[in-house]
Protein backbone atom coordinates (compact mmCIF):
# COMPACT_ATOMS: atom_id res chain seq x y z
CA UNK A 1 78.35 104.92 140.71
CA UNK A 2 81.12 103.65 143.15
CA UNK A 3 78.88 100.47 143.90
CA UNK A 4 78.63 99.59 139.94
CA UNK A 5 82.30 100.00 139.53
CA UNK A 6 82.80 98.08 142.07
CA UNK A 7 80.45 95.59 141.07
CA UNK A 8 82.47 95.69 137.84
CA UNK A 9 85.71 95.49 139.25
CA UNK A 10 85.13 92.47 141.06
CA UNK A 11 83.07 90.55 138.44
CA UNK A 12 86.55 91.31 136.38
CA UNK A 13 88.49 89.79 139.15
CA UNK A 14 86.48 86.81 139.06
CA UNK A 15 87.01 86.15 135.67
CA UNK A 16 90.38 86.55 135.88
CA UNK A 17 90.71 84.19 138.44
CA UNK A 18 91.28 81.17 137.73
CA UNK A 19 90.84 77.63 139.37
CA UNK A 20 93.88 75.61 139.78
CA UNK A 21 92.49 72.94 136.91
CA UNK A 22 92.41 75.93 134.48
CA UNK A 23 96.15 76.66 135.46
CA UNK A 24 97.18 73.14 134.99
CA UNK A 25 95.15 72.68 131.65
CA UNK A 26 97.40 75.98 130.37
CA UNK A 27 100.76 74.80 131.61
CA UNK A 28 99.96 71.38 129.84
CA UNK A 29 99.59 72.97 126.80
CA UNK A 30 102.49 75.21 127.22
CA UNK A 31 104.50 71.57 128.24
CA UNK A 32 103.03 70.35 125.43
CA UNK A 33 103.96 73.12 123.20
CA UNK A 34 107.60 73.01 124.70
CA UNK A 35 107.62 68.96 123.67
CA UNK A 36 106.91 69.68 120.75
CA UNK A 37 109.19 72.29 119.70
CA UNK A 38 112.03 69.99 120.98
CA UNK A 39 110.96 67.17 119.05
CA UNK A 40 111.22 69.62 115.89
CA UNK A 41 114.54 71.13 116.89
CA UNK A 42 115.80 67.02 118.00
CA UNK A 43 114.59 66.41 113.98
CA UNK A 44 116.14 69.03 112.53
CA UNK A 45 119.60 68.76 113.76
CA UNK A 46 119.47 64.77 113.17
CA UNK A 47 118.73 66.35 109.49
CA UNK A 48 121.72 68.47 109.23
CA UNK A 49 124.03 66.11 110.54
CA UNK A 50 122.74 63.73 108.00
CA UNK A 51 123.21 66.25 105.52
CA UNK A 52 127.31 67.67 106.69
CA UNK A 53 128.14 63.79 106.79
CA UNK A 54 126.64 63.49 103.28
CA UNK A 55 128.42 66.67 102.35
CA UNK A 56 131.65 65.33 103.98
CA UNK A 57 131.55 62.01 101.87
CA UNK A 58 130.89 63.89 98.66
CA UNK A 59 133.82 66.56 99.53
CA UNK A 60 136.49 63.19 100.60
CA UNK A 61 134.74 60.99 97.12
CA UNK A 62 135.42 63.87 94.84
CA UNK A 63 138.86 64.80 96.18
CA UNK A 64 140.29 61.08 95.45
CA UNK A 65 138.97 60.97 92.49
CA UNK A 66 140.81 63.79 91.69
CA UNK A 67 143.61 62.17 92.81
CA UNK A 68 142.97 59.52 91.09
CA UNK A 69 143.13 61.53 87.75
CA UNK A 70 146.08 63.42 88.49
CA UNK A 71 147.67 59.95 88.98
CA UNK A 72 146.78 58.05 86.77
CA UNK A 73 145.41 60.85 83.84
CA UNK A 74 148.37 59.96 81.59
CA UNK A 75 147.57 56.02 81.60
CA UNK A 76 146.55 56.38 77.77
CA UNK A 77 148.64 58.33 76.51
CA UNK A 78 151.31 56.09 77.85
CA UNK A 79 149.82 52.98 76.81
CA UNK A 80 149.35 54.09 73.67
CA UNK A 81 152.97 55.48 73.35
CA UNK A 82 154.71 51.95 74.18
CA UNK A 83 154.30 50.42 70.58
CA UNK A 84 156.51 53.32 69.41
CA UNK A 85 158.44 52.28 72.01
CA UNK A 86 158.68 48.78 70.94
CA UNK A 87 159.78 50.04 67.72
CA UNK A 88 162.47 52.07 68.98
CA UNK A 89 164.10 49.19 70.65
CA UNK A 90 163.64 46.80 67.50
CA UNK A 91 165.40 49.98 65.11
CA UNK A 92 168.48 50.09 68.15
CA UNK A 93 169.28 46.05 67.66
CA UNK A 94 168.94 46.28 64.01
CA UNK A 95 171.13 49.40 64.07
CA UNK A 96 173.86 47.46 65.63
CA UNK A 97 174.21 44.65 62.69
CA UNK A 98 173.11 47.34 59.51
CA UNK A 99 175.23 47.69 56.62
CA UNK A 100 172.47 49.38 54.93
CA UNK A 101 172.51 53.15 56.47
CA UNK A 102 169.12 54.21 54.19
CA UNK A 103 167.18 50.96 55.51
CA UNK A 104 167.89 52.19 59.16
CA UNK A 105 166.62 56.06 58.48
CA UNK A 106 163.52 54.67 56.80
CA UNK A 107 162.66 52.48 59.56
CA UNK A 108 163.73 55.73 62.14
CA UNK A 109 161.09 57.61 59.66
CA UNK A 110 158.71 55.41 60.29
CA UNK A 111 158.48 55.27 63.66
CA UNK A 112 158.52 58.85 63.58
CA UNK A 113 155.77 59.25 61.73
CA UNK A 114 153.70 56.48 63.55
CA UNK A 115 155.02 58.83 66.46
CA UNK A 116 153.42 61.94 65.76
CA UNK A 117 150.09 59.68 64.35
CA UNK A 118 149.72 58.78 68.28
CA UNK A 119 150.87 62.36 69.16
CA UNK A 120 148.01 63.67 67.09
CA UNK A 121 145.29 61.22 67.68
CA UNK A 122 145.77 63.14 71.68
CA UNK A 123 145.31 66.47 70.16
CA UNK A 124 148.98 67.88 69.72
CA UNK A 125 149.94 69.64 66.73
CA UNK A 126 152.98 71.14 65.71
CA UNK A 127 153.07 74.92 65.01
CA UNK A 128 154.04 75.94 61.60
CA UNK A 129 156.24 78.19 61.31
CA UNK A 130 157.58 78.09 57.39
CA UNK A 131 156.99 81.74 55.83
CA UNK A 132 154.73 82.66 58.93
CA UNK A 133 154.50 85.81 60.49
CA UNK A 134 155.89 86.35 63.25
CA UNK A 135 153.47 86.28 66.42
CA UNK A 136 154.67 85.95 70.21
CA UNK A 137 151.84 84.29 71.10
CA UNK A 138 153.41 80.99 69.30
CA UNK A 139 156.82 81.93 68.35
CA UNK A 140 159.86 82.17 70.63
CA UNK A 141 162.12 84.72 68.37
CA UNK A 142 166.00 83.51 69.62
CA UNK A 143 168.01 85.29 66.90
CA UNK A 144 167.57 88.52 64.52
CA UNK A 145 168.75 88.27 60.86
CA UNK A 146 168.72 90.92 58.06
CA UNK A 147 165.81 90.30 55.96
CA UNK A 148 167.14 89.00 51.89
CA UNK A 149 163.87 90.92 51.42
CA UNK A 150 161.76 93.24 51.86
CA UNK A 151 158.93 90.81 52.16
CA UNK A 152 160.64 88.84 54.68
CA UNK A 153 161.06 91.49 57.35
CA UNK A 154 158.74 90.58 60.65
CA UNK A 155 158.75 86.97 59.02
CA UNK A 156 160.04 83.34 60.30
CA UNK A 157 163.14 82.78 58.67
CA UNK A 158 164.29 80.08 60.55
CA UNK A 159 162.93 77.48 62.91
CA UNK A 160 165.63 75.93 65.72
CA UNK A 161 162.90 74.16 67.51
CA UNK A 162 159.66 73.04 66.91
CA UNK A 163 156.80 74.05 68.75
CA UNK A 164 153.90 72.32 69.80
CA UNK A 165 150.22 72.66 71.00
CA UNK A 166 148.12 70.47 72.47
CA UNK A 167 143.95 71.23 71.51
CA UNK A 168 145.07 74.74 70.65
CA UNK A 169 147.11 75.77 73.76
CA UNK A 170 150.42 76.04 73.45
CA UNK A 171 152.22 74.11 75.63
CA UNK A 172 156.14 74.82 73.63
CA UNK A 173 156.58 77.84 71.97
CA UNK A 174 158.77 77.54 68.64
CA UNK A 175 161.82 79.00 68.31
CA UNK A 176 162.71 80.97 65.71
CA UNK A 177 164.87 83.19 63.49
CA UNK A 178 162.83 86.38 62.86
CA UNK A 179 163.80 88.68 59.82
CA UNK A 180 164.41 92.73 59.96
């Protein structure tokens, strides 16, 4: 039994042995393996630099155009501001030679109103406060009278400045004289 094991042992050897082309067939493979995987990892990071420098551009592109908006974001409103503008000047060299004081406060009422045309055409309102209720979220109560009536306590009674929103945000809250 000794002899068959042994037979065994060394037929195992043998096969486990193996000749030096056999070696350098496997160590080409692993080389080539090893190339391989290099080439892969030399692709991918060429990929991700691609893709932080693309990143990078997008991140510096979008930051000046904010800029550029924050800048220049008030360009129409301006521009379309300037005819009132215009006007003004026109009513302040007329004022100086008018005998007429009525002419002058139409033409002030005028541009007024073609004023608050441009103001609304940009989405600001103003916030009406005649018989309202009083509400904190738009009012700015300044002063406390005694209500005439009943009705009027908790109401607007007065308005010392007007208040404004712009697409329904309030950007100046209106004062007021709230009744108690």
């Amino acid at each position: 039994m000794k002899e068959n094991t042994q037979e065994q042992v060394e037929e195992t050897a043998a096969e486990t042995e193996q000749t030096p082309q056999e070696e350098e067939q496997k160590e080409l493979t692993v080389e080539e393996q090893l190339e391989a995987a290099n080439a892969e990892i030399a692709s991918l990071k060429d990929q991700l630099l691609r893709k932080i420098a693309e990143f990078d551009n997008y991140r510096k592109r979008t930051i000046k155009e904010k800029t550029d908006l924050i800048l220049n974001g008030g360009e129409k409103t301006i521009t379309t501001i300037l005819p009132v503008i215009d006007d003004l000047e026109r009513a302040m060299k007329n004022m100086q030679s008018a005998e007429d004081v009525s002419a002058v406060l139409e033409g002030v009422e005028l541009i007024y109103k073609k004023f608050m045309k441009i103001l609304e055409g940009q989405g600001v309102s103003i916030i009406d406060t005649k018989e309202a209720d009083f509400d904190v979220d738009i009012h700015e109560a300044v002063a406390q009278l005694p209500a005439p009536t009943p009705e009027l306590k908790g109401k607007v009674m007065d308005c010392t400045q007007t208040g404004y929103k712009l697409n329904d945000k309030v950007i100046r809250h209106a004062q007021v004289v709230v009744g108690v």
